[in-house]
Protein backbone atom coordinates (compact mmCIF):
# COMPACT_ATOMS: atom_id res chain seq x y z
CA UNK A 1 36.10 39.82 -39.46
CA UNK A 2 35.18 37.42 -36.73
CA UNK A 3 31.06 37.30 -35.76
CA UNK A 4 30.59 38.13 -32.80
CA UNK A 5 28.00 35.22 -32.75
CA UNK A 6 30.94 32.73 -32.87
CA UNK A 7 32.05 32.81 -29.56
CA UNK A 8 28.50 32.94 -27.92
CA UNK A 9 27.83 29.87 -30.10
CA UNK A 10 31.09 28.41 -28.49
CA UNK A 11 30.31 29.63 -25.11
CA UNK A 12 26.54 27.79 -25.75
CA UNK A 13 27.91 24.49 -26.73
CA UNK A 14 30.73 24.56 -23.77
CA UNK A 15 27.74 25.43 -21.52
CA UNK A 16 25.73 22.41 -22.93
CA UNK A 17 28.02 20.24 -22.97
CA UNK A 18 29.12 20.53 -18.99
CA UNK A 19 25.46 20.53 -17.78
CA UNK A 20 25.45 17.34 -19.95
CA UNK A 21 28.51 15.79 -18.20
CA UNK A 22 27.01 17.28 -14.88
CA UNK A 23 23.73 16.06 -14.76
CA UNK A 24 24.92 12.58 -16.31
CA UNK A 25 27.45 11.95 -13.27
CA UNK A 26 24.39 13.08 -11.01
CA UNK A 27 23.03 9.87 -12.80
CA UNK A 28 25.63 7.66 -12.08
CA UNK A 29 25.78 4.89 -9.59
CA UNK A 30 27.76 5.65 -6.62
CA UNK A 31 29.94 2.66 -6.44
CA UNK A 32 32.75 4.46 -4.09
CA UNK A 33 30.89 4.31 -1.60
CA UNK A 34 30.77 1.12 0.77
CA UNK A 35 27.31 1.37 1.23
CA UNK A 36 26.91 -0.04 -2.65
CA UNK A 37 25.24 -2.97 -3.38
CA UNK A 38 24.16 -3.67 0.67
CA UNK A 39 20.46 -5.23 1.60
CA UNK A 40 18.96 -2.34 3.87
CA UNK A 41 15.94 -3.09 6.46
CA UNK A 42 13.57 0.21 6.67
CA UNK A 43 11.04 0.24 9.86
CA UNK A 44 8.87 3.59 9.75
CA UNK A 45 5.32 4.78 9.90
CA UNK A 46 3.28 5.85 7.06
CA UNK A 47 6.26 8.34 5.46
CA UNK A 48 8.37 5.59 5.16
CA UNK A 49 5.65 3.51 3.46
CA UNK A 50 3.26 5.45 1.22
CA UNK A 51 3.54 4.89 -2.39
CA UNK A 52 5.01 8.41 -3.62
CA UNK A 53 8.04 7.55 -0.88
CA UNK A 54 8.81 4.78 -3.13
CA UNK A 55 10.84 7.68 -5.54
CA UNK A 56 13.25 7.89 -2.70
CA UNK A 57 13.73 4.50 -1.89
CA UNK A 58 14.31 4.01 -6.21
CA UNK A 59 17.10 6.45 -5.90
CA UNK A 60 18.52 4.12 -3.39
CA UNK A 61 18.69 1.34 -5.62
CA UNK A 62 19.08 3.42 -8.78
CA UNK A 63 22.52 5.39 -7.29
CA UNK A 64 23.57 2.79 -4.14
CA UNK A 65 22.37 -0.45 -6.19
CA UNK A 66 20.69 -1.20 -2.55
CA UNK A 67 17.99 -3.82 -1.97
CA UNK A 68 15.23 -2.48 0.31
CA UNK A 69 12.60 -4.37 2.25
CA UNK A 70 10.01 -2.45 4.05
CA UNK A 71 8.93 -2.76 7.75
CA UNK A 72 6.89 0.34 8.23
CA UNK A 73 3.44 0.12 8.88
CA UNK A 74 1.37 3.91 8.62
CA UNK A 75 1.02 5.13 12.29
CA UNK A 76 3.73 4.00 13.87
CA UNK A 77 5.36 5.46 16.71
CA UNK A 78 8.72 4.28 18.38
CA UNK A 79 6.03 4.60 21.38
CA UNK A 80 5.16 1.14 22.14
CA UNK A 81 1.95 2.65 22.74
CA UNK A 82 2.15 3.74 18.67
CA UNK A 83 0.24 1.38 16.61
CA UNK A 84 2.41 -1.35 15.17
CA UNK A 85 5.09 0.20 16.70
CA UNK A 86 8.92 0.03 16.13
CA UNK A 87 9.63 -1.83 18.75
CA UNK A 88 7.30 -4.40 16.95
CA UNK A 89 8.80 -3.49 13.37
CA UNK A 90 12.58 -4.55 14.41
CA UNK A 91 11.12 -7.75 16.70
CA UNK A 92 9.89 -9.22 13.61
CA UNK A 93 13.48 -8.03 11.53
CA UNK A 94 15.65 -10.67 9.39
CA UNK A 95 19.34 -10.04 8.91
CA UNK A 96 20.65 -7.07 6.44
CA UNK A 97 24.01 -5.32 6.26
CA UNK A 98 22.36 -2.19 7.00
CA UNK A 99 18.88 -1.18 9.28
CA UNK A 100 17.38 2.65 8.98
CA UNK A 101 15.35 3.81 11.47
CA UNK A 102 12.87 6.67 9.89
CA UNK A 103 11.41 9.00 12.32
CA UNK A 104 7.79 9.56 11.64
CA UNK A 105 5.52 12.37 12.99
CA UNK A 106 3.29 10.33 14.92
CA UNK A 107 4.83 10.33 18.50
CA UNK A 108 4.33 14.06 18.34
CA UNK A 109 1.42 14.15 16.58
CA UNK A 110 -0.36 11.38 19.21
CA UNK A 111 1.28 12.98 22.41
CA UNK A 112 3.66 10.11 23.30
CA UNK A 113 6.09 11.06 25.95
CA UNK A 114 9.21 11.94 24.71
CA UNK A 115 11.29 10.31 27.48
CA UNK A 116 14.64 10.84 28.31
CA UNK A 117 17.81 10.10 25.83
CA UNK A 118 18.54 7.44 29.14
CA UNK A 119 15.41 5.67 28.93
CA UNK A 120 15.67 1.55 28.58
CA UNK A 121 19.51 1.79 28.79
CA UNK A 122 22.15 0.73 31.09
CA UNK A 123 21.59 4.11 32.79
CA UNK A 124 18.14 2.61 34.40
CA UNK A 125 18.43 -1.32 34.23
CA UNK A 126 16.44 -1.23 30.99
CA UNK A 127 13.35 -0.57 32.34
CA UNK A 128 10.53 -1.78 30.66
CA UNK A 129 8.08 0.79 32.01
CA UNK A 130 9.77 3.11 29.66
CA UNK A 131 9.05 1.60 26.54
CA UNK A 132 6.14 4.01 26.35
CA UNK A 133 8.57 6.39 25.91
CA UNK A 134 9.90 7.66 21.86
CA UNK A 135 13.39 7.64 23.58
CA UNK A 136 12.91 4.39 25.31
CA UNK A 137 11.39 2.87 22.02
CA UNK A 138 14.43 4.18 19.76
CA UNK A 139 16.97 2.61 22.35
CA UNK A 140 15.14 -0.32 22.56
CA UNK A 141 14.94 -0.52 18.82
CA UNK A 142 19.06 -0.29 18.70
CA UNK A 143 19.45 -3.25 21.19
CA UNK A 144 17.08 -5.61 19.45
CA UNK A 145 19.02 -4.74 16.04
CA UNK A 146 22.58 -5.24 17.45
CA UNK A 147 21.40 -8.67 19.40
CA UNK A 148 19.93 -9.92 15.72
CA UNK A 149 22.80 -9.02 14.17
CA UNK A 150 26.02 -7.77 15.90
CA UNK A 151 27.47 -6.53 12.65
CA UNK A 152 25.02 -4.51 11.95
CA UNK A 153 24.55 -0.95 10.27
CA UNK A 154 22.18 1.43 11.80
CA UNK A 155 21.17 4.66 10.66
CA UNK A 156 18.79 7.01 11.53
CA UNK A 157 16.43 9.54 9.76
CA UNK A 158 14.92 12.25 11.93
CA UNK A 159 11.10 13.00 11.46
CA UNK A 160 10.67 15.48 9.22
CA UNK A 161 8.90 19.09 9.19
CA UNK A 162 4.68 18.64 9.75
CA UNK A 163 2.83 21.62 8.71
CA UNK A 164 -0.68 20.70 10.95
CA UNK A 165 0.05 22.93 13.01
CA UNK A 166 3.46 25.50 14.02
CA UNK A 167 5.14 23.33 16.41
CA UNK A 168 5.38 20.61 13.42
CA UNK A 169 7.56 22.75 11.71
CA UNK A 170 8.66 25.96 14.25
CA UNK A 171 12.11 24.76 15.84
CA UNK A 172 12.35 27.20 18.32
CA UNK A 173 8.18 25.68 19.58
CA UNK A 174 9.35 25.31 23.20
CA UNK A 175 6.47 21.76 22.87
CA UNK A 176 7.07 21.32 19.17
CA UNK A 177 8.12 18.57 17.26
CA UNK A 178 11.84 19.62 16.98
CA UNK A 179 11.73 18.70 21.06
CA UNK A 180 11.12 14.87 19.44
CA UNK A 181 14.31 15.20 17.17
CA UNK A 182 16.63 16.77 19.73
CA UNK A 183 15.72 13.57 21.72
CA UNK A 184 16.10 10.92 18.84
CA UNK A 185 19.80 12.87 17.83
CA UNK A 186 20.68 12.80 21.30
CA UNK A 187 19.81 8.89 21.33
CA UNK A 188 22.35 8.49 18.44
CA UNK A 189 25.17 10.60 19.62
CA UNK A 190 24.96 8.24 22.60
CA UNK A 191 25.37 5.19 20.84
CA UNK A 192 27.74 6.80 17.80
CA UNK A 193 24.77 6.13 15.15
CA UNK A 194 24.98 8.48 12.45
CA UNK A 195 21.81 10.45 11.55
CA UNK A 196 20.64 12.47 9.33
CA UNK A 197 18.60 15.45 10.29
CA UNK A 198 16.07 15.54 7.74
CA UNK A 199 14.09 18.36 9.91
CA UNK A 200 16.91 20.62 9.62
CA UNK A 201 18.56 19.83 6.32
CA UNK A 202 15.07 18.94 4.43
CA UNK A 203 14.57 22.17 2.90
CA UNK A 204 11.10 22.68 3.60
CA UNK A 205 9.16 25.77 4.93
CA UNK A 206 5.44 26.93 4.20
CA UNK A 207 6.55 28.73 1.36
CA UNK A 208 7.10 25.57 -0.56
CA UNK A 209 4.68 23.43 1.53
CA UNK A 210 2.23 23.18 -1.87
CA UNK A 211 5.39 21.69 -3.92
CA UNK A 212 6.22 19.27 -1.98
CA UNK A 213 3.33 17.97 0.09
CA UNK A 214 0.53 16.54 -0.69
CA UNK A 215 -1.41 17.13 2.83
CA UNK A 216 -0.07 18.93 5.90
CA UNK A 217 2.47 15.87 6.87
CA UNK A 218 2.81 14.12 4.07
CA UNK A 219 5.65 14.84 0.79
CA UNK A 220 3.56 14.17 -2.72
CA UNK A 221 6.63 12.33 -5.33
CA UNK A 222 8.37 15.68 -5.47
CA UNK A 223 9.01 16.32 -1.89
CA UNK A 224 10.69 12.46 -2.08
CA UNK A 225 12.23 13.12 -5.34
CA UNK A 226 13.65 16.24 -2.91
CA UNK A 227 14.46 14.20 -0.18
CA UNK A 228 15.43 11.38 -1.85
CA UNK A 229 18.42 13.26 -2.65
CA UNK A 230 19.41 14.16 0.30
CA UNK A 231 19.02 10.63 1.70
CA UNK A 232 21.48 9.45 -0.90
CA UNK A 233 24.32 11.91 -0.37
CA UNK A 234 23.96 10.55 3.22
CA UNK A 235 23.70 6.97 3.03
CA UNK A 236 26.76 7.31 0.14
CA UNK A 237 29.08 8.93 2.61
CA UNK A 238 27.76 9.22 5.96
CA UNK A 239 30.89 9.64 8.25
């Protein structure tokens, strides 16, 4: 007479052994994808540069094998008007295979126009006067990158949810923040950039605001270690 504890013990070491296999592929360098092994510029404001974002940025390296070198400077806007803005960030760029733009909070947060998805383009004689703008900062951001390097790889993260107040995090806030990220998607559907809509896809709401943030804009490691994730999947395969 068979146990009946032998096939649970079978099913419990099947069951073992696939999360094994599972979470040691999750582990595994992605080396399909021809995004490995590339030298990637980041230019951000303070949630591209704090130390717990450095989790995400590891993953890059860990799973993509990716060098990273930092531009972001905390408070920076694609606003000229934005503290070291940018506009500023790219200006002072060298050459890498691929350059991310990362949305920060603080054009919303500082009440920088959000300009039209036309602004410093061919659409107004790349006006200057615009550059004031988040749209005409983004657009100038993409010229200055393709003149430095023609082959270049852009890609774009969209700021992610704020939780100072409900139009940092509300996307149907007729003056929220999602008003910014419409604009900045809009920006890269003009000029075929792929994005990645991290105030959308993200995953974060106030019910897990205390897990993942460390203050009301800002992701503590977790929230990177969250998004980090998500960032990979996209820069692995992002077509």
């Amino acid at each position: 007479m068979i146990s009946i504890k032998t096939p649970l013990l079978v099913l419990f070491l099947l069951t073992s052994i696939g999360l094994s296999a599972q979470q040691y592929q999750e582990d595994l360098p992605i080396k399909n994808s021809l995004n490995y092994g590339k030298s990637v510029a980041v230019f951000g404001g303070s949630v591209s540069v704090i130390p717990p974002s450095e989790v995400a940025k590891d993953l890059w390296k860990e799973r993509l094998g990716m060098s990273v070198t930092n531009y972001g400077v905390g408070g920076a806007g694609f606003s000229s008007l934005q503290g070291k803005s940018l506009q500023q960030q790219v200006d002072e760029a060298g050459v890498f295979d691929i350059y991310i733009l990362w949305a920060s909070t603080n054009d919303y947060t500082n009440n920088r126009a959000i300009g039209s998805y036309t602004d410093y383009t061919e659409f107004d004689d790349f006006d200057e006067e615009k550059l004031v703008t988040q749209a005409g900062g983004i657009n100038y951001c993409i010229q200055k990158i393709y003149e430095l390097n023609p082959h270049a790889t852009i890609y774009f993260f969209t700021s992610s949810k704020a939780f100072n107040n409900r139009g940092g995090y509300d996307p149907f806030d007729e003056n929220g923040m999602v008003k910014y990220v419409e604009i900045q998607k809009q920006i890269c559907e003009l000029h075929g950039i792929p994005y990645l809509d991290q105030f959308t896809l993200g995953g974060y709401n106030l019910y897990n605001q205390d897990q993942f943030y460390r203050d009301p804009i800002h992701m503590n490691e977790a929230g990177y270690e969250k998004l980090g994730a998500l960032q990979v999947a996209f820069l692995a395969f992002p077509n």
